[in-house]
C-alpha atoms as a PDB file:
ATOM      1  CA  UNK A   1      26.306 -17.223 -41.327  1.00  0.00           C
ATOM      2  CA  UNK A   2      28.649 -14.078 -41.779  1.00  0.00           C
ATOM      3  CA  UNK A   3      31.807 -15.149 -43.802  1.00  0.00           C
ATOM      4  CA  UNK A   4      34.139 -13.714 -40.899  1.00  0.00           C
ATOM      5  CA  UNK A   5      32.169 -15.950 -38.188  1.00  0.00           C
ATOM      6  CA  UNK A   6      32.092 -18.926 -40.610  1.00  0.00           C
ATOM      7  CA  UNK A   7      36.318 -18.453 -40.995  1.00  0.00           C
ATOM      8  CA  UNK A   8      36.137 -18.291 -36.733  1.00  0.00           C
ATOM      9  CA  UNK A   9      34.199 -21.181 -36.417  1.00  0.00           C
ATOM     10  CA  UNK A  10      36.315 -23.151 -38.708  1.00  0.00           C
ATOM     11  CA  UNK A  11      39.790 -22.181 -36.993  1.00  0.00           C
ATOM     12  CA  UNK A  12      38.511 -23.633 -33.507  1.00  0.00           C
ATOM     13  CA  UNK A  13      37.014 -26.785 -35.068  1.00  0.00           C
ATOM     14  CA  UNK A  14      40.347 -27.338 -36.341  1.00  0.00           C
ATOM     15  CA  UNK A  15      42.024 -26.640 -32.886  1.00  0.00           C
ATOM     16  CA  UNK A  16      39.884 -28.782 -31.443  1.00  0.00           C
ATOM     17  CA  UNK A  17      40.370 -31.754 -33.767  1.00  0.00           C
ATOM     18  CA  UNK A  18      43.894 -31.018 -33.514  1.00  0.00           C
ATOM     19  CA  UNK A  19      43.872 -31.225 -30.151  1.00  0.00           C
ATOM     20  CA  UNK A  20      41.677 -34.168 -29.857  1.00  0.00           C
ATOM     21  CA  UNK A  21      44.664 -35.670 -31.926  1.00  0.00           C
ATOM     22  CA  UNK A  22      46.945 -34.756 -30.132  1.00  0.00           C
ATOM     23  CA  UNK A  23      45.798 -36.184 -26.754  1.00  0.00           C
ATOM     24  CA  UNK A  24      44.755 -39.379 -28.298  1.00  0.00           C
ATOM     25  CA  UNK A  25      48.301 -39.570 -29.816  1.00  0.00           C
ATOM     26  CA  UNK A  26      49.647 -39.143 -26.284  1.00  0.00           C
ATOM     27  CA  UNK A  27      47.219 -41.523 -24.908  1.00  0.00           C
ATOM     28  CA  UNK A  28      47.988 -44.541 -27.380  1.00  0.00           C
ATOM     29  CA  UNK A  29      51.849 -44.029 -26.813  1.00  0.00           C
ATOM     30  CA  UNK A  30      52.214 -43.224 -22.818  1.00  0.00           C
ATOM     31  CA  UNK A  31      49.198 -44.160 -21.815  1.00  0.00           C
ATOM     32  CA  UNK A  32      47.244 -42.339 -18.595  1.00  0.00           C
ATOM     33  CA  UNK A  33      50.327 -41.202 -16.680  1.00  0.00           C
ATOM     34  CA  UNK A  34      50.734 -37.865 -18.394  1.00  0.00           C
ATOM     35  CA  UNK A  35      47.415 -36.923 -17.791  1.00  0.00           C
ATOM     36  CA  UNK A  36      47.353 -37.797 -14.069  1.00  0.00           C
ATOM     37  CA  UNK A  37      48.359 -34.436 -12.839  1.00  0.00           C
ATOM     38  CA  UNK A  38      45.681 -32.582 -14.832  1.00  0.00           C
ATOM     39  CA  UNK A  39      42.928 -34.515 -13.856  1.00  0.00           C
ATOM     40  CA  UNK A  40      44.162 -34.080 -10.562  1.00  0.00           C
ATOM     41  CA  UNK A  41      44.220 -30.894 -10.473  1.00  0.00           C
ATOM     42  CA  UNK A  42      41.320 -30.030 -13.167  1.00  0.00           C
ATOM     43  CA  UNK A  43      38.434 -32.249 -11.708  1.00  0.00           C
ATOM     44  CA  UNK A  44      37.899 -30.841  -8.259  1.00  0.00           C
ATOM     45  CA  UNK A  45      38.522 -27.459  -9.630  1.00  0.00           C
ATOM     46  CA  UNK A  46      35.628 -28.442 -11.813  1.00  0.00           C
ATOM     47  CA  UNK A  47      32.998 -29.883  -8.899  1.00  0.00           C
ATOM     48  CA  UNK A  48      33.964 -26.866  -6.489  1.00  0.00           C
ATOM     49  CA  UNK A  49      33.130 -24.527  -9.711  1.00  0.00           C
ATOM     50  CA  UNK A  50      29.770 -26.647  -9.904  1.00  0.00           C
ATOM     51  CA  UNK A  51      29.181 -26.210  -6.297  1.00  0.00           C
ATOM     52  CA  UNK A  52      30.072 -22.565  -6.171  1.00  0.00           C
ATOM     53  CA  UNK A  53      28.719 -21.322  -9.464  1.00  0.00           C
ATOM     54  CA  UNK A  54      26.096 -23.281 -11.449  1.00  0.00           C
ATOM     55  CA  UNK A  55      24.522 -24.585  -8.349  1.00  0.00           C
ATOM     56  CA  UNK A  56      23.246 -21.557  -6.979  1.00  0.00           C
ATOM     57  CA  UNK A  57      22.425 -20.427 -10.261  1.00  0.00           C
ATOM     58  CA  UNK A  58      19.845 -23.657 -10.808  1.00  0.00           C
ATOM     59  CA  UNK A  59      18.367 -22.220  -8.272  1.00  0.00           C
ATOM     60  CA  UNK A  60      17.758 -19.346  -8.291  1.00  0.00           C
ATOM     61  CA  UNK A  61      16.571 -19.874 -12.277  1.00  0.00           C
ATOM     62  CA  UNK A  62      14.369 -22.447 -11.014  1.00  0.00           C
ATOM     63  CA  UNK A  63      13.275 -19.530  -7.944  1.00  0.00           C
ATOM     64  CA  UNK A  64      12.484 -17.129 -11.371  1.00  0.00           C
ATOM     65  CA  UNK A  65      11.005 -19.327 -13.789  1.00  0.00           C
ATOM     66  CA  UNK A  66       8.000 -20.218 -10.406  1.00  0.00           C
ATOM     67  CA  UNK A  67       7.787 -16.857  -9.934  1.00  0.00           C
ATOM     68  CA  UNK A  68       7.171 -16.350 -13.556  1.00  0.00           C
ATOM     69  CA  UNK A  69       4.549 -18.627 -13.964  1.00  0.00           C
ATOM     70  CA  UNK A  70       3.072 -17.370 -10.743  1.00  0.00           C
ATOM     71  CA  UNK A  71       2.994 -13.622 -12.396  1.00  0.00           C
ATOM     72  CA  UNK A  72       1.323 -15.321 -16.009  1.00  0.00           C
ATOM     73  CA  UNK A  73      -1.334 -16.944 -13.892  1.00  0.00           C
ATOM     74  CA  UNK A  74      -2.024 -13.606 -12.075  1.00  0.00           C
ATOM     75  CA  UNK A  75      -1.900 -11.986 -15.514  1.00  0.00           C
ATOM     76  CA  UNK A  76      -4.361 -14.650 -16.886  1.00  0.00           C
ATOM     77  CA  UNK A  77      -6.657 -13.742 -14.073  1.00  0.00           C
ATOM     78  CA  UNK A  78      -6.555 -10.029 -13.399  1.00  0.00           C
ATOM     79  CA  UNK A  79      -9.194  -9.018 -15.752  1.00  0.00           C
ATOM     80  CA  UNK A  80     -11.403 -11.132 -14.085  1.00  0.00           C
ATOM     81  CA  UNK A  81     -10.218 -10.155 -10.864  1.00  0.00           C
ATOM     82  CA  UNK A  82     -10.938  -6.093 -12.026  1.00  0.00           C
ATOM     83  CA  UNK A  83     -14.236  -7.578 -12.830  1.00  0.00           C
ATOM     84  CA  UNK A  84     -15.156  -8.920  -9.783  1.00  0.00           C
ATOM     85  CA  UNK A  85     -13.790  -5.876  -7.894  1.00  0.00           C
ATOM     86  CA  UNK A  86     -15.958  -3.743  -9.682  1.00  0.00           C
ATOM     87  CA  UNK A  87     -19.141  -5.929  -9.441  1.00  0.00           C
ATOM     88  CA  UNK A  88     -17.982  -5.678  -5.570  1.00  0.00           C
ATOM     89  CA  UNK A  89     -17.745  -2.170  -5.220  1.00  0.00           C
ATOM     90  CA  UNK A  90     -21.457  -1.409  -6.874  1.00  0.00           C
ATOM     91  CA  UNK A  91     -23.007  -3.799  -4.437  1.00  0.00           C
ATOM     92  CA  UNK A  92     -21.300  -2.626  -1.694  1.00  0.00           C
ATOM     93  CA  UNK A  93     -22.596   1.024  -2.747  1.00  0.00           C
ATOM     94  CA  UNK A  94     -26.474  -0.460  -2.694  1.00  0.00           C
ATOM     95  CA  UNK A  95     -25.466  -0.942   0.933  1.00  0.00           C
ATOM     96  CA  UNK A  96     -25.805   1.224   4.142  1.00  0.00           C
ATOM     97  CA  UNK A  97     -23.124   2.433   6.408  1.00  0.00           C
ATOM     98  CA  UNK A  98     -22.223   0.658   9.902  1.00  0.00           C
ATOM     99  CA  UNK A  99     -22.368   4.531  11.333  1.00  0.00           C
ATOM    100  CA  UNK A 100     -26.173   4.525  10.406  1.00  0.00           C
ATOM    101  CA  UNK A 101     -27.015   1.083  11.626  1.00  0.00           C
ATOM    102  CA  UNK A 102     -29.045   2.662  13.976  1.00  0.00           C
ATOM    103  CA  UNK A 103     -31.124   5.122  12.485  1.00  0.00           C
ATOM    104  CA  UNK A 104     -30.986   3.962   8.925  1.00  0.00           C
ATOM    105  CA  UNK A 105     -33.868   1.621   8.856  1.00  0.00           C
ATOM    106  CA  UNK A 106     -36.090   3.602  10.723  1.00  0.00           C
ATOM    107  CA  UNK A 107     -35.797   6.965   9.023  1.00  0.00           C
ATOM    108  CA  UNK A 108     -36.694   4.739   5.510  1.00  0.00           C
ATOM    109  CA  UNK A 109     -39.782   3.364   6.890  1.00  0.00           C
ATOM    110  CA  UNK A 110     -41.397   6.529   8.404  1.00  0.00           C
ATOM    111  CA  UNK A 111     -40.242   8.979   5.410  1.00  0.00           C
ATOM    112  CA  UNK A 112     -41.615   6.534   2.907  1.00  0.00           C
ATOM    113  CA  UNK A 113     -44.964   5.712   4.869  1.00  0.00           C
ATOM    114  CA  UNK A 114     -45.329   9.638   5.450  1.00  0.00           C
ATOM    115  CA  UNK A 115     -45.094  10.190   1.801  1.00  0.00           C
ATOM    116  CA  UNK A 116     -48.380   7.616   0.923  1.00  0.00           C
ATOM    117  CA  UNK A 117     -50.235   8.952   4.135  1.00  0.00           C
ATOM    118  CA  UNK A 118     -49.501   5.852   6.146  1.00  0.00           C
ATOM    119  CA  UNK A 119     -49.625   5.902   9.553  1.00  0.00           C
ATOM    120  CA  UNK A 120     -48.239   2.967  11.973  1.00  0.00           C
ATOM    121  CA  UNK A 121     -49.968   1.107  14.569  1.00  0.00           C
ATOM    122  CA  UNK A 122     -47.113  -0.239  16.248  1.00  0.00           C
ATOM    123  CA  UNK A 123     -43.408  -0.633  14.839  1.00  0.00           C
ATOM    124  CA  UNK A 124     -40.667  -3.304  17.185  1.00  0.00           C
ATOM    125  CA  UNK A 125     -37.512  -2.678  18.546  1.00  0.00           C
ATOM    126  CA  UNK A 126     -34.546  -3.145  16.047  1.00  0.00           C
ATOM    127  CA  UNK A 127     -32.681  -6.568  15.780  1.00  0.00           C
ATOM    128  CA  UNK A 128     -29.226  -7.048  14.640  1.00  0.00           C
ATOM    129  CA  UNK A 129     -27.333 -10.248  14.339  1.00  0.00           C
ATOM    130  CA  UNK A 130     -24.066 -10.475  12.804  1.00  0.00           C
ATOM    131  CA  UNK A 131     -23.202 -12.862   9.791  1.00  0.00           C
ATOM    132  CA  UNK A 132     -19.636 -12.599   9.056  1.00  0.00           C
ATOM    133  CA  UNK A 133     -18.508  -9.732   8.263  1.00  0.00           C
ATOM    134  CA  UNK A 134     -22.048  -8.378   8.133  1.00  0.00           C
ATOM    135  CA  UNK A 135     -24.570  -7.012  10.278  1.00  0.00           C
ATOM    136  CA  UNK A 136     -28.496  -7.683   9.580  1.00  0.00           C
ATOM    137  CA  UNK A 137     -30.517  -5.333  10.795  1.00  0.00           C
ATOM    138  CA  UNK A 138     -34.159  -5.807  11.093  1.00  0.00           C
ATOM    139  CA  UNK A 139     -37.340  -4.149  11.976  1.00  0.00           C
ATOM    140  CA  UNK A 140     -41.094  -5.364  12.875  1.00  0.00           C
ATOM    141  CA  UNK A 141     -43.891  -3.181  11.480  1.00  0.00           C
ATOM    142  CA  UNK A 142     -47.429  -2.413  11.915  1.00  0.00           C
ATOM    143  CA  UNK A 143     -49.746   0.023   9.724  1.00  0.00           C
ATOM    144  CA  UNK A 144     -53.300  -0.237   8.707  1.00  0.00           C
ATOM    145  CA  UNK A 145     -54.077   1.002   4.888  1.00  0.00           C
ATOM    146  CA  UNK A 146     -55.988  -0.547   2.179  1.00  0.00           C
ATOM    147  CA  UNK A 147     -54.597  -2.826  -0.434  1.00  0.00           C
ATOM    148  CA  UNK A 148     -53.430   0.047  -3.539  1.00  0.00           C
ATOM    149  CA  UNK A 149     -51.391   1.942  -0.998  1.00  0.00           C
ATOM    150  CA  UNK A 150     -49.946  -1.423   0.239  1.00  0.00           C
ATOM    151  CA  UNK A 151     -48.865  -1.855  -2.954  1.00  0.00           C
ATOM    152  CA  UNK A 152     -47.317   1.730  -4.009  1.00  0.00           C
ATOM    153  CA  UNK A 153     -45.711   1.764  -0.553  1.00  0.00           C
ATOM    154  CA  UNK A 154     -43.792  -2.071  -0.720  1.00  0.00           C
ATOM    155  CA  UNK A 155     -43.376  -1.209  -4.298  1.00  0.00           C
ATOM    156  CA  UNK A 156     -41.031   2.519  -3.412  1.00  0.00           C
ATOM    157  CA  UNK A 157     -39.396  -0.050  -0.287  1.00  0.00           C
ATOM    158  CA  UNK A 158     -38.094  -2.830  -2.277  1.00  0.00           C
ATOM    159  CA  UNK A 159     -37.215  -0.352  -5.231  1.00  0.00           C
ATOM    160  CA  UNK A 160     -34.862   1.476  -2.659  1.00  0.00           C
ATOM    161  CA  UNK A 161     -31.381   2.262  -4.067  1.00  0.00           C
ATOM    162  CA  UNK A 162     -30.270   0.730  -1.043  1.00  0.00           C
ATOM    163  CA  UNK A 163     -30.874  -3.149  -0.516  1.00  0.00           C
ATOM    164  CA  UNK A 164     -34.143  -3.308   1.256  1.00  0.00           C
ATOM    165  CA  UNK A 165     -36.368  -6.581   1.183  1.00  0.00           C
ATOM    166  CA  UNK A 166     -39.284  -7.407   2.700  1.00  0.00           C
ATOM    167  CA  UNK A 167     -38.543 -10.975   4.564  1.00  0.00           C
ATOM    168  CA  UNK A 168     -42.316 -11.465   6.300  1.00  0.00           C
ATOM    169  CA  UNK A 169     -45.573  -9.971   5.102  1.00  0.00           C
ATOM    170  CA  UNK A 170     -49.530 -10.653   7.231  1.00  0.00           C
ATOM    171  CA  UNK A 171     -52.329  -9.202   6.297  1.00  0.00           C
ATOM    172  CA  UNK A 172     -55.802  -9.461   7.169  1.00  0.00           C
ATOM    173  CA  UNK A 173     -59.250  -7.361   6.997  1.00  0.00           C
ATOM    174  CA  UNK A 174     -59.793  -4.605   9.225  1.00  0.00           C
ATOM    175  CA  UNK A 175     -63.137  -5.261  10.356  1.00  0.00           C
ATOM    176  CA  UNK A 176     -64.155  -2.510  11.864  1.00  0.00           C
ATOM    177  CA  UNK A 177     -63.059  -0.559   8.362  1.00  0.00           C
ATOM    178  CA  UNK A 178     -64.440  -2.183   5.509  1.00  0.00           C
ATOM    179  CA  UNK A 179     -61.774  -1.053   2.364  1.00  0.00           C
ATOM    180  CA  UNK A 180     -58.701  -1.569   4.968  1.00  0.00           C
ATOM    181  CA  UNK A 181     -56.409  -3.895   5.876  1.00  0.00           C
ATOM    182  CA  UNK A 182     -54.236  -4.343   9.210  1.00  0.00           C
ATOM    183  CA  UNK A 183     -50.602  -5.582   7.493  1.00  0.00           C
ATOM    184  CA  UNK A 184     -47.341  -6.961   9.833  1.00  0.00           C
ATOM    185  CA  UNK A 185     -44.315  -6.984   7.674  1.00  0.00           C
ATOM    186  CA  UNK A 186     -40.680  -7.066   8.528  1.00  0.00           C
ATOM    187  CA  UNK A 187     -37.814  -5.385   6.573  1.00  0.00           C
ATOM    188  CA  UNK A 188     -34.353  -6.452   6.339  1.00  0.00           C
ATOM    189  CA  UNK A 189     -31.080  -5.105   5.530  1.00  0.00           C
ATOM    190  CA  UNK A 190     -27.605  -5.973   5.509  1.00  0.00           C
ATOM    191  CA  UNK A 191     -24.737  -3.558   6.516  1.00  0.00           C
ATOM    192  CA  UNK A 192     -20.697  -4.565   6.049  1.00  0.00           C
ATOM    193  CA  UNK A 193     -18.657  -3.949   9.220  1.00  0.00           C
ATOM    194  CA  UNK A 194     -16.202  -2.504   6.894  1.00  0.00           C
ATOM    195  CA  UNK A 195     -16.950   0.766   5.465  1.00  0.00           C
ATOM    196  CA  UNK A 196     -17.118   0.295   1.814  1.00  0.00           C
ATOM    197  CA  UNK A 197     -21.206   0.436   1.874  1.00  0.00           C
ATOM    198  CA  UNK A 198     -23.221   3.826   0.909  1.00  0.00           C
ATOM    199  CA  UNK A 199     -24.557   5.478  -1.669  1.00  0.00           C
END
């Protein structure tokens, strides 16, 4: 400790003791009288101090110090949070938009099958049903082809940059074509109502 704040330190110990003294001297001789007044006066002065300053001030400290901790948890957890964001977004990309819902599907399926020479024998009506805040959209399909172009074709579907799957596959021998078969499959997408989907 600095020698100047040492010497300050040691001048109001020594008022204090002297004090202390002092009041005890008063005390032992008089007794409480003398110190009636002051008390009086001193000790709701003190409680409407309490009420008026340190109360409020508990508080609100208590207020900060939960909002604190609330902010170090975030902090904790916002990396992970970035993370999952992130992960969201790509997903979301894989995704098609709710303003091609209509068309989407169908333009996949017949530019694909016209690039392997398939040609369809019958292909449904689309069905949509909505699970949360997501539409599935789904389509029945009918082609007759023989088993390597099968293949190729589901191969180029399911490796779509957009989430495609194939949910239903039948197949069976054409037999009025030996080498063919007659295949019913159904594809499946998901769309988000929201538009955060695309590629």
């Amino acid at each position: 400790m600095p020698p100047a704040i040492a010497a300050i330190a040691q001048k109001l110990l020594s008022f204090f003791k002297d004090m202390w003294d002092n009041t005890m001297m008063i005390y032992g001789e008089k007794g409480i009288e003398p110190f009636k007044k002051p008390l009086i006066v001193a000790v709701p002065t003190l409680i409407i101090l309490y009420a008026a300053v340190y109360s409020p001030l508990g508080t609100r400290l208590s207020a900060a110090r939960s909002h604190m901790e609330s902010l170090q948890v975030i902090a904790q957890h916002a990396g992970e949070y970035e993370d999952a964001k992130t992960r969201l977004s790509a997903y979301q990309r894989r995704l098609p938009l709710i303003k091609d819902k209509d068309e989407w599907l169908n333009f996949l399926i017949t530019n694909s099958a016209k690039a392997y020479g398939i040609s369809f024998e019958g292909m449904g009506a689309q069905k949509e049903t909505e699970v949360g805040n997501f539409v599935v959209v789904s389509r029945d399909v009918s082609v007759t082809t023989n088993y390597a172009t099968l293949g190729k074709w589901m191969a180029d579907i399911e490796n779509s940059p957009i989430l495609i799957r194939i949910v239903e596959l039948n197949m069976r021998r054409d037999q009025s074509n030996p080498g063919l078969i007659k295949v019913n499959f159904k594809l499946s997408t998901i769309i988000p109502k929201f538009q955060g989907g695309g590629s």
